[in-house]
C-alpha atoms as a PDB file:
ATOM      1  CA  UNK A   1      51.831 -78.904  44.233  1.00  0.00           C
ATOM      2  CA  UNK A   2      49.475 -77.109  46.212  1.00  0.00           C
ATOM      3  CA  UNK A   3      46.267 -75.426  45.001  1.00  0.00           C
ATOM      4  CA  UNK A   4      47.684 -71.574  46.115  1.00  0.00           C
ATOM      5  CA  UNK A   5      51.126 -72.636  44.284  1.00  0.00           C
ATOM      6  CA  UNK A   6      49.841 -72.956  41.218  1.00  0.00           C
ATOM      7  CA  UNK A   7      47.982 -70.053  41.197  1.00  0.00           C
ATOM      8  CA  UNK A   8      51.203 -68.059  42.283  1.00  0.00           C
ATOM      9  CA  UNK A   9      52.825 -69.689  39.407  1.00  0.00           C
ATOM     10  CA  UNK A  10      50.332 -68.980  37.254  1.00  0.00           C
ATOM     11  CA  UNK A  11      49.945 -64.975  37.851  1.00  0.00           C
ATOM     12  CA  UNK A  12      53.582 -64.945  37.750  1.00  0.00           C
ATOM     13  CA  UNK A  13      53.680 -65.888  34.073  1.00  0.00           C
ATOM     14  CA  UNK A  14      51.086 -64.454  32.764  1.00  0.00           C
ATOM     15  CA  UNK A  15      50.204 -61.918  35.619  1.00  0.00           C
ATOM     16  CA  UNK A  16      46.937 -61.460  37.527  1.00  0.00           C
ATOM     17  CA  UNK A  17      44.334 -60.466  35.014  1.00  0.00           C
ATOM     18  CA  UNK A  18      45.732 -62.523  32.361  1.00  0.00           C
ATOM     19  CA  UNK A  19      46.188 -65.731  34.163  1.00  0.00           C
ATOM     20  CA  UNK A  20      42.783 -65.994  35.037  1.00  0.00           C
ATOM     21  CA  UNK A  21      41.427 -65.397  31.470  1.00  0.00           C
ATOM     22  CA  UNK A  22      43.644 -68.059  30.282  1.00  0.00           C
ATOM     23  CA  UNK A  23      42.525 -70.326  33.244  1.00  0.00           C
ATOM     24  CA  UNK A  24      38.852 -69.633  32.269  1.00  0.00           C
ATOM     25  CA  UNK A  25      39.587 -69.321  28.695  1.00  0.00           C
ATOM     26  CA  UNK A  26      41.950 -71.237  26.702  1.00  0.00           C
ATOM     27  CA  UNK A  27      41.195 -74.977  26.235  1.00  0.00           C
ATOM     28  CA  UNK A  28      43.865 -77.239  26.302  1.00  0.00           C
ATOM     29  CA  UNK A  29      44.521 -80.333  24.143  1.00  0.00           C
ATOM     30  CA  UNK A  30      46.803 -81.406  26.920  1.00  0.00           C
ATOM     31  CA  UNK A  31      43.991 -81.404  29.647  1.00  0.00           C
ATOM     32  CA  UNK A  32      41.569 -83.340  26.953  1.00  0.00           C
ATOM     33  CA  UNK A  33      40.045 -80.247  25.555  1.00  0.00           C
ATOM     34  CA  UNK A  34      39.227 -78.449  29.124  1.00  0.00           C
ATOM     35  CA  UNK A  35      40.417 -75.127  30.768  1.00  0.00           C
ATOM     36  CA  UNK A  36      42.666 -74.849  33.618  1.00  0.00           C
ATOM     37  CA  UNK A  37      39.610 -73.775  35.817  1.00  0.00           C
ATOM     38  CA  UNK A  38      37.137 -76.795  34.384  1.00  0.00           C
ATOM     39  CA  UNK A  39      40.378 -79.543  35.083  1.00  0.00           C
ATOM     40  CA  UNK A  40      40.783 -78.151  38.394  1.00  0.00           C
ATOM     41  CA  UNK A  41      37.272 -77.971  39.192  1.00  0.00           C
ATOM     42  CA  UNK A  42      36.503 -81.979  38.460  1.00  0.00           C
ATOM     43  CA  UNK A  43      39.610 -82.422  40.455  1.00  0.00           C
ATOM     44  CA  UNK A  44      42.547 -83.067  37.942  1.00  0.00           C
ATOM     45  CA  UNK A  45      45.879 -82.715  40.148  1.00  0.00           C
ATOM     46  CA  UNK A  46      47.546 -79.481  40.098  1.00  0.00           C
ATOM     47  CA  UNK A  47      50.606 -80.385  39.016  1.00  0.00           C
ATOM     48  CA  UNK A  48      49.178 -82.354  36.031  1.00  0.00           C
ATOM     49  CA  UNK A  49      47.234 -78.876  35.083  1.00  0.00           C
ATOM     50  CA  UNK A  50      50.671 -77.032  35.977  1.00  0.00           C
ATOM     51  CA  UNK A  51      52.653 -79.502  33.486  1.00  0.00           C
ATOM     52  CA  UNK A  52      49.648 -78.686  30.674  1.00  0.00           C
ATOM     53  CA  UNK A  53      50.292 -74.840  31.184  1.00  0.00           C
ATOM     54  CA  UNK A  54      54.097 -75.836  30.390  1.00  0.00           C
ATOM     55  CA  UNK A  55      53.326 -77.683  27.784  1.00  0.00           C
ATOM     56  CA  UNK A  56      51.212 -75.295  26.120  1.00  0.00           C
ATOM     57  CA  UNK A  57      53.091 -72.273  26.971  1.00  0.00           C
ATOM     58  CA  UNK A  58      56.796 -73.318  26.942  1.00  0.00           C
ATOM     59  CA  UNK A  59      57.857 -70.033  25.470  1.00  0.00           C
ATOM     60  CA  UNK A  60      56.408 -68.380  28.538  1.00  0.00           C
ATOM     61  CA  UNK A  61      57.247 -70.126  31.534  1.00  0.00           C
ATOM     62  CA  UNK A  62      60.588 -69.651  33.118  1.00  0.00           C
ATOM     63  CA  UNK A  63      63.071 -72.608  33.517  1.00  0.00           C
ATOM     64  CA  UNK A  64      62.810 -72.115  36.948  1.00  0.00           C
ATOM     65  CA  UNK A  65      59.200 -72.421  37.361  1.00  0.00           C
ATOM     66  CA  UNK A  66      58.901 -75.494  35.605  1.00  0.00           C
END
């Protein structure tokens, strides 16, 4: 998954503001206790982060963006 797909992904969930307070914000368990933006920065693949927003948010994100 490319780095500009996941951020469409992401701001389609949660739209724009939100999805980059919950990339800066929210720590996930599934990323070892980092943030989307920290996981991404030291160069965890995208679609490992995308998985972890799934994971986390499974109420959230559509079937079809999964």
């Amino acid at each position: 998954m490319r780095l500009t797909d996941f951020w469409e992904r992401l701001e389609q969930v949660f739209g724009p503001a939100y999805a980059t307070s919950i990339a800066a914000d929210q720590v996930l368990s599934e990323l070892g206790g980092r943030t989307v933006t920290q996981a991404l920065a030291e160069g965890e693949e995208t679609v490992v982060v995308w998985r972890a927003v799934v994971a986390a948010y499974p109420d959230r994100v559509p079937t079809r963006l999964r």
